[in-house]
PDB file of N, CA and C in Angstrom:
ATOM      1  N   UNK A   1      12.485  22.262 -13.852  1.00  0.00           N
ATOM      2  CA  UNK A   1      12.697  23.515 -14.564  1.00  0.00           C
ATOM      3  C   UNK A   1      13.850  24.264 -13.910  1.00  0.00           C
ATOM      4  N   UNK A   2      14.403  24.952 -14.462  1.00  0.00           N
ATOM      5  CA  UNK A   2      15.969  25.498 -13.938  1.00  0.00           C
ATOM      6  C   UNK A   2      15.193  26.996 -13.508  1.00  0.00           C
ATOM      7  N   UNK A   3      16.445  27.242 -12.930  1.00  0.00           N
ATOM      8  CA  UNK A   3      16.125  28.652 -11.860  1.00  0.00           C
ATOM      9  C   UNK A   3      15.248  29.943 -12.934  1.00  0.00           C
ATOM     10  N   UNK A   4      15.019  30.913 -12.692  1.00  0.00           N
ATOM     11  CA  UNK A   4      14.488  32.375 -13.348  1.00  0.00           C
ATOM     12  C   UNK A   4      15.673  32.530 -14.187  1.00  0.00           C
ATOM     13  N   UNK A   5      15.932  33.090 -15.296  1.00  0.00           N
ATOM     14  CA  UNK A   5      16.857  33.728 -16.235  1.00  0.00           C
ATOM     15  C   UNK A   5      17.740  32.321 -16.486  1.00  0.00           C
ATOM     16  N   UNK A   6      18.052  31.014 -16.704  1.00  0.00           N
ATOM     17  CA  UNK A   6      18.673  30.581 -16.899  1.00  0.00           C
ATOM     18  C   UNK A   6      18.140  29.773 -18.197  1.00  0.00           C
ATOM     19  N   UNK A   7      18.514  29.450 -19.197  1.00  0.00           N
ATOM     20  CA  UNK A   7      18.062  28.572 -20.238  1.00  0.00           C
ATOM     21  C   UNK A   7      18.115  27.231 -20.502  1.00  0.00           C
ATOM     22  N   UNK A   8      17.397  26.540 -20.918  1.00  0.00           N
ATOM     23  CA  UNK A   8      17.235  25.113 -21.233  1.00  0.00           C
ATOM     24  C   UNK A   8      17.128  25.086 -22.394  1.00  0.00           C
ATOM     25  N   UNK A   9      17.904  23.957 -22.620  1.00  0.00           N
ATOM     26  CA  UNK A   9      18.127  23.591 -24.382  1.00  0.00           C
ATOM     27  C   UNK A   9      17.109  22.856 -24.846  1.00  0.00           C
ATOM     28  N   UNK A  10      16.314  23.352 -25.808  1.00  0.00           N
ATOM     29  CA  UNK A  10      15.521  23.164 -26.581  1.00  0.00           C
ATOM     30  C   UNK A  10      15.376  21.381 -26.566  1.00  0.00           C
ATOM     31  N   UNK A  11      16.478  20.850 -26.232  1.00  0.00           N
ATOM     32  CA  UNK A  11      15.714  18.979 -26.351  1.00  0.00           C
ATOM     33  C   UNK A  11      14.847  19.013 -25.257  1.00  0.00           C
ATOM     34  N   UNK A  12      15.284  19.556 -23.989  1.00  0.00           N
ATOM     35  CA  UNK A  12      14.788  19.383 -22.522  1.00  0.00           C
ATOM     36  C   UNK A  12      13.518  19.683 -22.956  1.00  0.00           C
ATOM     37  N   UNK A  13      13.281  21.116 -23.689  1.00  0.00           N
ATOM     38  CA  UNK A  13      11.877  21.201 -23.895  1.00  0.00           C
ATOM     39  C   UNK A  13      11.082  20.702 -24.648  1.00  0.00           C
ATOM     40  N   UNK A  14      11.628  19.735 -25.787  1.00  0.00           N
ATOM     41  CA  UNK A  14      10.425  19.245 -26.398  1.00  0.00           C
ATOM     42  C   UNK A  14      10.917  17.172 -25.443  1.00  0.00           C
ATOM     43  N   UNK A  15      11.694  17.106 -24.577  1.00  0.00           N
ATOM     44  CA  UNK A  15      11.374  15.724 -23.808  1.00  0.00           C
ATOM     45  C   UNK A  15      10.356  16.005 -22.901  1.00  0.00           C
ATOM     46  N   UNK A  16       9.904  17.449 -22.348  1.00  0.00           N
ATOM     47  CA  UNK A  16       9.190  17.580 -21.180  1.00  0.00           C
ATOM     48  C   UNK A  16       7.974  17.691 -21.870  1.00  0.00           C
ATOM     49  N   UNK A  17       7.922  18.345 -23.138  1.00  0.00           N
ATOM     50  CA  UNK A  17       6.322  18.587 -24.015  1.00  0.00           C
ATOM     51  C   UNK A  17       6.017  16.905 -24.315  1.00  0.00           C
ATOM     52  N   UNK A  18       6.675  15.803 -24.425  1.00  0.00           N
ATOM     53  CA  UNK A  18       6.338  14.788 -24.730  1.00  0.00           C
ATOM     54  C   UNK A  18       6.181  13.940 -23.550  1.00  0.00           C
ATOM     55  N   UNK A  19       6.704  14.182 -22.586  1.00  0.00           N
ATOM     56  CA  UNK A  19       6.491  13.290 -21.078  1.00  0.00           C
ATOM     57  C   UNK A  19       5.301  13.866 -20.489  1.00  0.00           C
ATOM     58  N   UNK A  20       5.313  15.065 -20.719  1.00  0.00           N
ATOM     59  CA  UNK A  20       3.959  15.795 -20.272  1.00  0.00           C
ATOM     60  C   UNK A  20       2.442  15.760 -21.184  1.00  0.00           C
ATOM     61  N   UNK A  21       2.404  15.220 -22.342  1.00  0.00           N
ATOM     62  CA  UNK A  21       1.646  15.327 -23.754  1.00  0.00           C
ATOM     63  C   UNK A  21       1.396  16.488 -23.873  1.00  0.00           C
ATOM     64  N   UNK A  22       2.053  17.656 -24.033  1.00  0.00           N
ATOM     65  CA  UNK A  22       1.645  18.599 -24.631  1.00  0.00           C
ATOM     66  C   UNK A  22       2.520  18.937 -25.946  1.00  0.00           C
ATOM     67  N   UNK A  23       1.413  18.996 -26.320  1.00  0.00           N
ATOM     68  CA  UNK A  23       1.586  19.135 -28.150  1.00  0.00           C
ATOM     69  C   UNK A  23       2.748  19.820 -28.636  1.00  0.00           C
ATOM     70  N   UNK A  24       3.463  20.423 -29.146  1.00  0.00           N
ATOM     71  CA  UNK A  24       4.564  20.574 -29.347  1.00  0.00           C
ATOM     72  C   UNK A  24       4.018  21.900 -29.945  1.00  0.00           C
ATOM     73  N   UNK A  25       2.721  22.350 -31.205  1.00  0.00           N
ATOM     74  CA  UNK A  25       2.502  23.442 -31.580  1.00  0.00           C
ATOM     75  C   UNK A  25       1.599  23.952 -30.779  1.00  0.00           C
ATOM     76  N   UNK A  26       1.326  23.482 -29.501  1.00  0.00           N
ATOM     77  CA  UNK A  26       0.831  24.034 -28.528  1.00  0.00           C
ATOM     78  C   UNK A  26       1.924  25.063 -27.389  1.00  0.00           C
ATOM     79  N   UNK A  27       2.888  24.091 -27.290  1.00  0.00           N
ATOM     80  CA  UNK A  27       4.191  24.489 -26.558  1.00  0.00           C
ATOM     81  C   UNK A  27       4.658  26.376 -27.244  1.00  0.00           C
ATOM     82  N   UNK A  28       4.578  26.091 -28.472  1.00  0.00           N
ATOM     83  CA  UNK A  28       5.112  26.802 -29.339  1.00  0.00           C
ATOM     84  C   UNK A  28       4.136  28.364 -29.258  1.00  0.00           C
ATOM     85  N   UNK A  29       3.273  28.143 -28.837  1.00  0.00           N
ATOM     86  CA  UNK A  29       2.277  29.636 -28.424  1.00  0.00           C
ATOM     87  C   UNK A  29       2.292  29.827 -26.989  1.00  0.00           C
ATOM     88  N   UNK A  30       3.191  29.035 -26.183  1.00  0.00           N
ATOM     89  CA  UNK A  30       2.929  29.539 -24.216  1.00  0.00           C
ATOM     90  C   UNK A  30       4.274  30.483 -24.512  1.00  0.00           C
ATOM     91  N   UNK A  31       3.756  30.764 -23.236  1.00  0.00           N
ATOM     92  CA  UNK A  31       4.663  32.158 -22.539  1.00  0.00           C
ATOM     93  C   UNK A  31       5.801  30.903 -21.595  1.00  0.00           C
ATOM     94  N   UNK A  32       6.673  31.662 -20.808  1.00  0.00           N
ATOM     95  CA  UNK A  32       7.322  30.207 -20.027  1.00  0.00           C
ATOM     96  C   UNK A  32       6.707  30.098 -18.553  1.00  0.00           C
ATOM     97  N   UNK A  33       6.101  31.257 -18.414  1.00  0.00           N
ATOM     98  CA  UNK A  33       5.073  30.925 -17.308  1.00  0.00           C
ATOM     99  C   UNK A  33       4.023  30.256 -17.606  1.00  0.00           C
ATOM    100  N   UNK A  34       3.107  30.280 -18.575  1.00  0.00           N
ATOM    101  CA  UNK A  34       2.504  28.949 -19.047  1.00  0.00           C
ATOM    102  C   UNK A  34       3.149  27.614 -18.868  1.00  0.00           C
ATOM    103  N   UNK A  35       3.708  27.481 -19.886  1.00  0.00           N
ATOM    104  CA  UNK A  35       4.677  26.176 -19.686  1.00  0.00           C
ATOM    105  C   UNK A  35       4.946  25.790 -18.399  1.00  0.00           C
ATOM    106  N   UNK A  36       5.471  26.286 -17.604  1.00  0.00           N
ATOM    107  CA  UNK A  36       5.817  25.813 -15.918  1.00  0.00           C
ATOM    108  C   UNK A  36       4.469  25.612 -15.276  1.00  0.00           C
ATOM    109  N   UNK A  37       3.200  26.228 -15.696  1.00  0.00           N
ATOM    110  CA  UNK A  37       2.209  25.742 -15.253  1.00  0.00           C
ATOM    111  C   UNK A  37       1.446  24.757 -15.704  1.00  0.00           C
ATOM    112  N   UNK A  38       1.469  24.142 -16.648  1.00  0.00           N
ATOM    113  CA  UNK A  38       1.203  23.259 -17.188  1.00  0.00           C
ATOM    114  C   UNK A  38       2.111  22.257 -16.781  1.00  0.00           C
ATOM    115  N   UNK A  39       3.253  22.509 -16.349  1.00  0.00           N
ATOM    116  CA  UNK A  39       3.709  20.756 -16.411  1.00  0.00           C
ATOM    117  C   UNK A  39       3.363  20.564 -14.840  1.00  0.00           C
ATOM    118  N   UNK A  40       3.292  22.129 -13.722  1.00  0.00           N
ATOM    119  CA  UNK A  40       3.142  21.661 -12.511  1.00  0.00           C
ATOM    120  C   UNK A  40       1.685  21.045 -12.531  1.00  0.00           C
ATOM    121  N   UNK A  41       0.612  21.604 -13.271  1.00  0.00           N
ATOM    122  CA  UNK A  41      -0.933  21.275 -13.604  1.00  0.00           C
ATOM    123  C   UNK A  41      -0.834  19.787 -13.756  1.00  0.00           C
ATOM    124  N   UNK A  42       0.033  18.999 -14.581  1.00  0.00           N
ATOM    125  CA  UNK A  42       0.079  17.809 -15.242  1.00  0.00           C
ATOM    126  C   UNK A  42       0.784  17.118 -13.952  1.00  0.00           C
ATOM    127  N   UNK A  43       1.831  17.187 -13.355  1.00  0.00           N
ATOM    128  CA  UNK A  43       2.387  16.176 -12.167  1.00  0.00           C
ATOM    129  C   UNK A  43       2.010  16.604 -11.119  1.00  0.00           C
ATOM    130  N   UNK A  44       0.609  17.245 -11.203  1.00  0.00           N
ATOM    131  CA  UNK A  44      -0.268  17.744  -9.593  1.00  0.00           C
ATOM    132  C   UNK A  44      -1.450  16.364 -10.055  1.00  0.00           C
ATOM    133  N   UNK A  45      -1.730  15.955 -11.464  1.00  0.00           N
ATOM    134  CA  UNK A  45      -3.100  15.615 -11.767  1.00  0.00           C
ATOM    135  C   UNK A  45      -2.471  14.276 -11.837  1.00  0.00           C
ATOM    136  N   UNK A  46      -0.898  13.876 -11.952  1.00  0.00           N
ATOM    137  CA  UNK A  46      -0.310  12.172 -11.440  1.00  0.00           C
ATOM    138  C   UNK A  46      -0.495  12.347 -10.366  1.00  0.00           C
ATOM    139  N   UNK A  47       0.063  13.266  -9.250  1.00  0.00           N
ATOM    140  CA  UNK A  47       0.095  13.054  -7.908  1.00  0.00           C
ATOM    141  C   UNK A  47      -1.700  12.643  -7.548  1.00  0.00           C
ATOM    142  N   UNK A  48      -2.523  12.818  -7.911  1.00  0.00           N
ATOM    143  CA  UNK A  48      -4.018  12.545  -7.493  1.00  0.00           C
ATOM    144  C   UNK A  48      -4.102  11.388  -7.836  1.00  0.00           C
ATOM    145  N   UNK A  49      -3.763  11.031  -9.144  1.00  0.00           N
ATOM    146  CA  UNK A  49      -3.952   9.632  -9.475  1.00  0.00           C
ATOM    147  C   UNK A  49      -3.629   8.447  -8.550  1.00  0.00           C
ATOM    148  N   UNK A  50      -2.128   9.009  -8.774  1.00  0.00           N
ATOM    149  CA  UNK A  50      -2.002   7.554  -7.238  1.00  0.00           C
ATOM    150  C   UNK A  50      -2.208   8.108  -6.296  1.00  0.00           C
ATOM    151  N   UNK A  51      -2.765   8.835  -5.559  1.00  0.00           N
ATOM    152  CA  UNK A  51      -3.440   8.948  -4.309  1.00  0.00           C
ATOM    153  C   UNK A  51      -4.444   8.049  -4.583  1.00  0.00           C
ATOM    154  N   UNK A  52      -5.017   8.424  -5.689  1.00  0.00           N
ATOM    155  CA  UNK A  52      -6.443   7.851  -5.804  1.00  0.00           C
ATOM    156  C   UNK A  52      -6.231   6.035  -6.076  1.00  0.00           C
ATOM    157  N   UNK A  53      -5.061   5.727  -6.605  1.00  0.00           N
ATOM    158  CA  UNK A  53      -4.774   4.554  -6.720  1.00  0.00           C
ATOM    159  C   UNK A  53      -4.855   3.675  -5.329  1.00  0.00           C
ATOM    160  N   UNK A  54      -3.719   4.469  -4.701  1.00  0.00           N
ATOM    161  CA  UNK A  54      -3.605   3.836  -3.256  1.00  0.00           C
ATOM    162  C   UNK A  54      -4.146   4.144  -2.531  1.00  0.00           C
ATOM    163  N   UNK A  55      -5.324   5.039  -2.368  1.00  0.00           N
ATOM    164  CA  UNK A  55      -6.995   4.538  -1.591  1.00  0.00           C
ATOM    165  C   UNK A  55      -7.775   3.250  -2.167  1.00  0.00           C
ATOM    166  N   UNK A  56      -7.575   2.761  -3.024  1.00  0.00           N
ATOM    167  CA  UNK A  56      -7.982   1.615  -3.991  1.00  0.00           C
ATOM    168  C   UNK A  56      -7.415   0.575  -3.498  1.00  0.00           C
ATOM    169  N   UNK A  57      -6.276   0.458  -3.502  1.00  0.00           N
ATOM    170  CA  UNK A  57      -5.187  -0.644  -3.061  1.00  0.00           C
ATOM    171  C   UNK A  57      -5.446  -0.684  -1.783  1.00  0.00           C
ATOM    172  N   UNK A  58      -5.258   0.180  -0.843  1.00  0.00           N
ATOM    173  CA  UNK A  58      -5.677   0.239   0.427  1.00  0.00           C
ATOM    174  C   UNK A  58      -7.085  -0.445   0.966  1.00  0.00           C
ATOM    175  N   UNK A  59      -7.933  -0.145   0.356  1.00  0.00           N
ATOM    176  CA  UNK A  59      -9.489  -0.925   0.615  1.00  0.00           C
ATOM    177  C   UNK A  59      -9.163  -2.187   0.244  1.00  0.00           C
ATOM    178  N   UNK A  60      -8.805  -2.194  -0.753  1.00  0.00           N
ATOM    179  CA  UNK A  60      -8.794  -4.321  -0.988  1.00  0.00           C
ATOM    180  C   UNK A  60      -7.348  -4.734  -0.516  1.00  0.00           C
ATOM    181  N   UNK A  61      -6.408  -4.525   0.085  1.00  0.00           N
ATOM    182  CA  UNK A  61      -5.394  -4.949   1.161  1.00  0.00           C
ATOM    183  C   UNK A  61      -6.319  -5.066   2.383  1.00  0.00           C
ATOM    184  N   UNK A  62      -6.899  -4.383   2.872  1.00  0.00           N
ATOM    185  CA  UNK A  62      -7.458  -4.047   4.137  1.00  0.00           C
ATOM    186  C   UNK A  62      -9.089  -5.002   4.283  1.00  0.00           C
ATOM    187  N   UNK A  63      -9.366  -5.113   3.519  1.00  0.00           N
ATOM    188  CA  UNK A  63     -10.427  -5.929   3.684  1.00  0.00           C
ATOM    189  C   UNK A  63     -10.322  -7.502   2.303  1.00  0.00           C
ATOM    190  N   UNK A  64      -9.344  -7.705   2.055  1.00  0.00           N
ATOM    191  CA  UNK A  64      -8.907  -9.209   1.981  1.00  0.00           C
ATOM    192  C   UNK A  64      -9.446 -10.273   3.296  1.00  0.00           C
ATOM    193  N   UNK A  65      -9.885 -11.046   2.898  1.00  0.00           N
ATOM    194  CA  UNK A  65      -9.905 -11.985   3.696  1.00  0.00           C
ATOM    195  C   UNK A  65      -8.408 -12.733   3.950  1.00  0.00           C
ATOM    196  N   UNK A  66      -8.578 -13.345   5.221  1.00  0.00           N
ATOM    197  CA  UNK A  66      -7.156 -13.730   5.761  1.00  0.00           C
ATOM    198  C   UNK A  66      -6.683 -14.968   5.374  1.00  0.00           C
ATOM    199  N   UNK A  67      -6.217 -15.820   5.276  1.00  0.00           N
ATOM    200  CA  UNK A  67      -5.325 -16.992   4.818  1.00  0.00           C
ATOM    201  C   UNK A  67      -5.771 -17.577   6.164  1.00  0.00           C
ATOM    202  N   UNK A  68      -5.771 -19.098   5.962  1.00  0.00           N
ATOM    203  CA  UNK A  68      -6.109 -19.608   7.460  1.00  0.00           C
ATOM    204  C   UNK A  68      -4.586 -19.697   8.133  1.00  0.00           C
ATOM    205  N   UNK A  69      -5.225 -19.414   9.557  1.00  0.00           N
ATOM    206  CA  UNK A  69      -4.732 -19.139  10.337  1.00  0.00           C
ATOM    207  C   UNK A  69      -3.746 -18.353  10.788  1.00  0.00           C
ATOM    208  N   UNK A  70      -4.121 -17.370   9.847  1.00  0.00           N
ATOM    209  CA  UNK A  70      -3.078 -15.554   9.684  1.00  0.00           C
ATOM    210  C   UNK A  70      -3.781 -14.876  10.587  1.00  0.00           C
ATOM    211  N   UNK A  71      -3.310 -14.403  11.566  1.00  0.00           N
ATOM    212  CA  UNK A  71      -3.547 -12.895  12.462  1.00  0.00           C
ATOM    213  C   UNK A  71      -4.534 -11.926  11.510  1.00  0.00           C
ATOM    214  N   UNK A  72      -5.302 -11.154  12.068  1.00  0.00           N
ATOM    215  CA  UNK A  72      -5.232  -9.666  11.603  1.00  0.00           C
ATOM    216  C   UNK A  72      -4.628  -8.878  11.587  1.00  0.00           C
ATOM    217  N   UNK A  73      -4.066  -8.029  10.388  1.00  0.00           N
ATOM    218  CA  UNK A  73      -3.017  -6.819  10.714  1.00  0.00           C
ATOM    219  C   UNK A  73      -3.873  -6.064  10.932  1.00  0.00           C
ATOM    220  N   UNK A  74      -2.671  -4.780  11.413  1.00  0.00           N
ATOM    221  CA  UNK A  74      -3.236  -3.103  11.422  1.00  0.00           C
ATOM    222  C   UNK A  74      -3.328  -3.209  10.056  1.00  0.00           C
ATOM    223  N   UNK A  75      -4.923  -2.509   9.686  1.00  0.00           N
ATOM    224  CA  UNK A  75      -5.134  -1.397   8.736  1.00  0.00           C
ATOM    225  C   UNK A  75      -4.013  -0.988   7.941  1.00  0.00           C
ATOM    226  N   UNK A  76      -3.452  -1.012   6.624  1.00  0.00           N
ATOM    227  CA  UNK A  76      -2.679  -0.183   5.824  1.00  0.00           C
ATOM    228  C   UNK A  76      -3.781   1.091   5.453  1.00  0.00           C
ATOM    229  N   UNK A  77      -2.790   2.318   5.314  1.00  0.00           N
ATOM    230  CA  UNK A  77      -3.420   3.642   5.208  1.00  0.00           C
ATOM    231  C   UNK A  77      -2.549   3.781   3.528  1.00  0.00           C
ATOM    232  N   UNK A  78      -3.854   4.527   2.707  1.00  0.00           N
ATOM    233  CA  UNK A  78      -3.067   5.330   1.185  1.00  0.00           C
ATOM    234  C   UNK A  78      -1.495   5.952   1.760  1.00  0.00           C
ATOM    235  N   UNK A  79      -1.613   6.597   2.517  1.00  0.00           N
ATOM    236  CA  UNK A  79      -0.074   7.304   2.936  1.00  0.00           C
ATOM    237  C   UNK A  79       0.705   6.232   2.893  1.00  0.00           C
ATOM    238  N   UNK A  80       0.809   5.583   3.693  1.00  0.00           N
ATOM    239  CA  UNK A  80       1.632   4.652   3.970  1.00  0.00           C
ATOM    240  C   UNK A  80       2.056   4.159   2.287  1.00  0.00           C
ATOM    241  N   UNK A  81       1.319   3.539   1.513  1.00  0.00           N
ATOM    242  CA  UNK A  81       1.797   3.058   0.320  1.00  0.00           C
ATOM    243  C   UNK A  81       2.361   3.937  -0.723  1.00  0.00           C
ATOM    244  N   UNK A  82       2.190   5.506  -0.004  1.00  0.00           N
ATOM    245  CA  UNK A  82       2.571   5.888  -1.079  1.00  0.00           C
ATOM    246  C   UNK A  82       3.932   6.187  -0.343  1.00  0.00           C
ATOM    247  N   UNK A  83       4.431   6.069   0.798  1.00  0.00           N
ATOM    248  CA  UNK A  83       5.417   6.613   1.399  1.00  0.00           C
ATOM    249  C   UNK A  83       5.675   7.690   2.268  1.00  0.00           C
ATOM    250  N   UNK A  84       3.891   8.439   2.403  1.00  0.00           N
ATOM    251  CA  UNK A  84       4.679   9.705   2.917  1.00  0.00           C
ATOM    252  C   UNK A  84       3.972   9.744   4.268  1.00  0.00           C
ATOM    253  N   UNK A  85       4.166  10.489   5.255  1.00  0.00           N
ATOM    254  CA  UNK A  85       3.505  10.341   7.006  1.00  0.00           C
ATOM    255  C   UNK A  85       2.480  10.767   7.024  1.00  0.00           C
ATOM    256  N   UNK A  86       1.581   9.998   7.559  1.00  0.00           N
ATOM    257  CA  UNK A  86      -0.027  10.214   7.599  1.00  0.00           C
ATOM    258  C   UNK A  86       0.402  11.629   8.867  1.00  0.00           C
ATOM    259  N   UNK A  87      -0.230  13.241   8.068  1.00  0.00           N
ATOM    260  CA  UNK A  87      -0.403  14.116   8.828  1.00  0.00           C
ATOM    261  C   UNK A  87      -1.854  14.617   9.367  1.00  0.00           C
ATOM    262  N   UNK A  88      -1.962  15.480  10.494  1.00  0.00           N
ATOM    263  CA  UNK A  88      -2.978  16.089  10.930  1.00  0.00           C
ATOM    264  C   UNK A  88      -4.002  15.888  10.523  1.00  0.00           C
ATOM    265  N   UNK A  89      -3.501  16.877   8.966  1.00  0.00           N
ATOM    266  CA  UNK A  89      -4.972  17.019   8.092  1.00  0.00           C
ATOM    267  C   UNK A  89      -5.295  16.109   7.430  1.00  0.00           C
ATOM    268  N   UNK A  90      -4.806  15.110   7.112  1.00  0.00           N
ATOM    269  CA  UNK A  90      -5.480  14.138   6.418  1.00  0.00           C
ATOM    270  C   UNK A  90      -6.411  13.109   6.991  1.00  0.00           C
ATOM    271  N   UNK A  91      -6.036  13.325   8.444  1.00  0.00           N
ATOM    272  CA  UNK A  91      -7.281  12.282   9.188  1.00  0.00           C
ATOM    273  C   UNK A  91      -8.362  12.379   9.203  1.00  0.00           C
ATOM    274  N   UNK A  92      -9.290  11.482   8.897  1.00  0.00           N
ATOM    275  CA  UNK A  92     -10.580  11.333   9.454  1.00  0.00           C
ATOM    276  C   UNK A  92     -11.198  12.251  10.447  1.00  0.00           C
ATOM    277  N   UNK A  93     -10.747  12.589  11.383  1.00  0.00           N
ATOM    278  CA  UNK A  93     -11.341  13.770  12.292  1.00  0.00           C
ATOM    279  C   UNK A  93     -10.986  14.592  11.233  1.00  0.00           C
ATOM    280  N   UNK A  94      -9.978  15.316  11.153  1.00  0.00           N
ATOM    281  CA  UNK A  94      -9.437  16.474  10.587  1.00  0.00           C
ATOM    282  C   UNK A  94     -10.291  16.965   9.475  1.00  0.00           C
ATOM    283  N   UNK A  95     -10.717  16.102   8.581  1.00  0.00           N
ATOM    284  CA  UNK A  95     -11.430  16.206   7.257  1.00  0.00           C
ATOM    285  C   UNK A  95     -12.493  16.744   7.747  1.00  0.00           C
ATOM    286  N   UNK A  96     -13.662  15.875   8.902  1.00  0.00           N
ATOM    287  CA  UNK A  96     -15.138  15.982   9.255  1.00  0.00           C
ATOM    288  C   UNK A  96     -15.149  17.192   9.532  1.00  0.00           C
ATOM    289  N   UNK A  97     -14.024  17.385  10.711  1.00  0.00           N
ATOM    290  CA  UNK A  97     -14.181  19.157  11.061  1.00  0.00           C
ATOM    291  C   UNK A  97     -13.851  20.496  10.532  1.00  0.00           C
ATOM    292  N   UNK A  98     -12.915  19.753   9.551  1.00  0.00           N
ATOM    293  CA  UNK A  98     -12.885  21.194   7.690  1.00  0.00           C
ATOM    294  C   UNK A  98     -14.465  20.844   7.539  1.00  0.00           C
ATOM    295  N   UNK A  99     -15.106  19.827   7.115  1.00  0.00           N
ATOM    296  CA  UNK A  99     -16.323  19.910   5.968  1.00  0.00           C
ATOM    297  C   UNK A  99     -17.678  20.695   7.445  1.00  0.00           C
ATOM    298  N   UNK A 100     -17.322  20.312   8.584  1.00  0.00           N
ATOM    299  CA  UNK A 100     -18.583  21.025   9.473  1.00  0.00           C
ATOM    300  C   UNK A 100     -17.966  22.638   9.660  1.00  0.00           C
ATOM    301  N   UNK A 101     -16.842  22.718   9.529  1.00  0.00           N
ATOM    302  CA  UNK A 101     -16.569  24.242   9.424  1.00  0.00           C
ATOM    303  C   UNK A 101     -16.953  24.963   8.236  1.00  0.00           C
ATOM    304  N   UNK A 102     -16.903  24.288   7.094  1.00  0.00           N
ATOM    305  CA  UNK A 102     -17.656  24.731   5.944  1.00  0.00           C
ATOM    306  C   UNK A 102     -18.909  24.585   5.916  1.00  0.00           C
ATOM    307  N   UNK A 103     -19.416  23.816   6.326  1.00  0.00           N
ATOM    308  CA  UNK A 103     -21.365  23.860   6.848  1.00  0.00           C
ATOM    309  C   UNK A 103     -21.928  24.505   7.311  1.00  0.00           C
ATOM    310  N   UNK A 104     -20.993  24.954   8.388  1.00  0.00           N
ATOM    311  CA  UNK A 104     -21.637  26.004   9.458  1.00  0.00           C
ATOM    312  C   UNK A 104     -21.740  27.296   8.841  1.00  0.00           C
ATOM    313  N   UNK A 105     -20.638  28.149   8.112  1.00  0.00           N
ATOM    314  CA  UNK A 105     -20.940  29.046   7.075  1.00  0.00           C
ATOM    315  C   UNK A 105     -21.607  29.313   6.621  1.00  0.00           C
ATOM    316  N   UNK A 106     -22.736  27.943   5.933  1.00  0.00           N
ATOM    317  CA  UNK A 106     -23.682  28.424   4.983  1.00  0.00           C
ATOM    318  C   UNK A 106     -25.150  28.542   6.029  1.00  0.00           C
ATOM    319  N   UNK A 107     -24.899  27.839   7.783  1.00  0.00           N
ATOM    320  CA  UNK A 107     -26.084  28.036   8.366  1.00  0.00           C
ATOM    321  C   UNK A 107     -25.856  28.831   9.386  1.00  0.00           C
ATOM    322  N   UNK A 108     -25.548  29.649   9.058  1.00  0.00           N
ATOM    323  CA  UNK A 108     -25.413  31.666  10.141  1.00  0.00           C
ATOM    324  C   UNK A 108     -26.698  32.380   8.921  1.00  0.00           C
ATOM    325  N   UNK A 109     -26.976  33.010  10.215  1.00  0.00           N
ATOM    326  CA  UNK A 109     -28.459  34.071  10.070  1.00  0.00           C
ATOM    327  C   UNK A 109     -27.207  34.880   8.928  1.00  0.00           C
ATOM    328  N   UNK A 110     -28.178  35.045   7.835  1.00  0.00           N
ATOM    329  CA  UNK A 110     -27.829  36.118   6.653  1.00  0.00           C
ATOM    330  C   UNK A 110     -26.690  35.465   5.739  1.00  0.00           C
ATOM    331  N   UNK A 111     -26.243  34.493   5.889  1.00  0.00           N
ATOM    332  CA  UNK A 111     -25.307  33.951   4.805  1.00  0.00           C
ATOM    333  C   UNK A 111     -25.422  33.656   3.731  1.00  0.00           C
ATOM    334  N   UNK A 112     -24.850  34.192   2.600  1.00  0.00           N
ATOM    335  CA  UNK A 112     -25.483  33.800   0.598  1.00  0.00           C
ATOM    336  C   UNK A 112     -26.077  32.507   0.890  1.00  0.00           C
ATOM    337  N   UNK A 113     -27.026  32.419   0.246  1.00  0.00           N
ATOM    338  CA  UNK A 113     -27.688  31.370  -0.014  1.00  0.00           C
ATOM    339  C   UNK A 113     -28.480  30.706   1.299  1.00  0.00           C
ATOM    340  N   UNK A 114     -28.877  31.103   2.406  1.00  0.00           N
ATOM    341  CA  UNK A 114     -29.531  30.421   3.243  1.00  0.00           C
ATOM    342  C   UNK A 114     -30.730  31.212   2.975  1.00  0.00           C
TER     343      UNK A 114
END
């Protein structure tokens, strides 16, 4: 999408209503802040997909059985296939101790719902 105040020619917008599937007389009732949220909504909900792909790919790379007399590799990680650097938060520790920091919340004297 081009900067604040600048315009896009009407093909751009109905190639992005069709790469994105949104309906065209749907397009035709958003605001352009709608529109920019919807297409970020739509290539936030690809970006999950192949995450979710290459946790998939990752389990059956990783637990293939080996070819005789092939080594074991290291572990392939989803990051890795998708290209980008396995950070902080995405580790295994990192996750357990977000979800026990959110646990602990709900078990303090007086907290909604305990």
């Amino acid at each position: 999408m081009p900067p604040e105040g600048q315009s896009v020619p009407y093909d751009e917008y109905q190639r992005l209503c069709w790469e994105y599937d949104i309906p065209l007389d749907v397009f035709w009732g958003m605001t352009r802040r709608e529109f920019v949220l919807a297409l970020e909504g739509r290539a936030k909900k690809q970006e999950r997909e192949l995450e979710r792909l290459a946790i998939h790919a990752a389990w059956i790379i990783n637990n293939r059985t080996p070819a005789l007399g092939e080594k074991r590799r290291k572990p392939i990680t989803p990051a890795q296939l998708l290209g980008k650097k396995q950070d902080e938060t995405t580790s295994l520790e990192a996750s357990a101790r977000r979800w026990r920091d959110f646990l602990a919340a709900f078990k303090q004297p007086g907290a909604k719902g305990a």
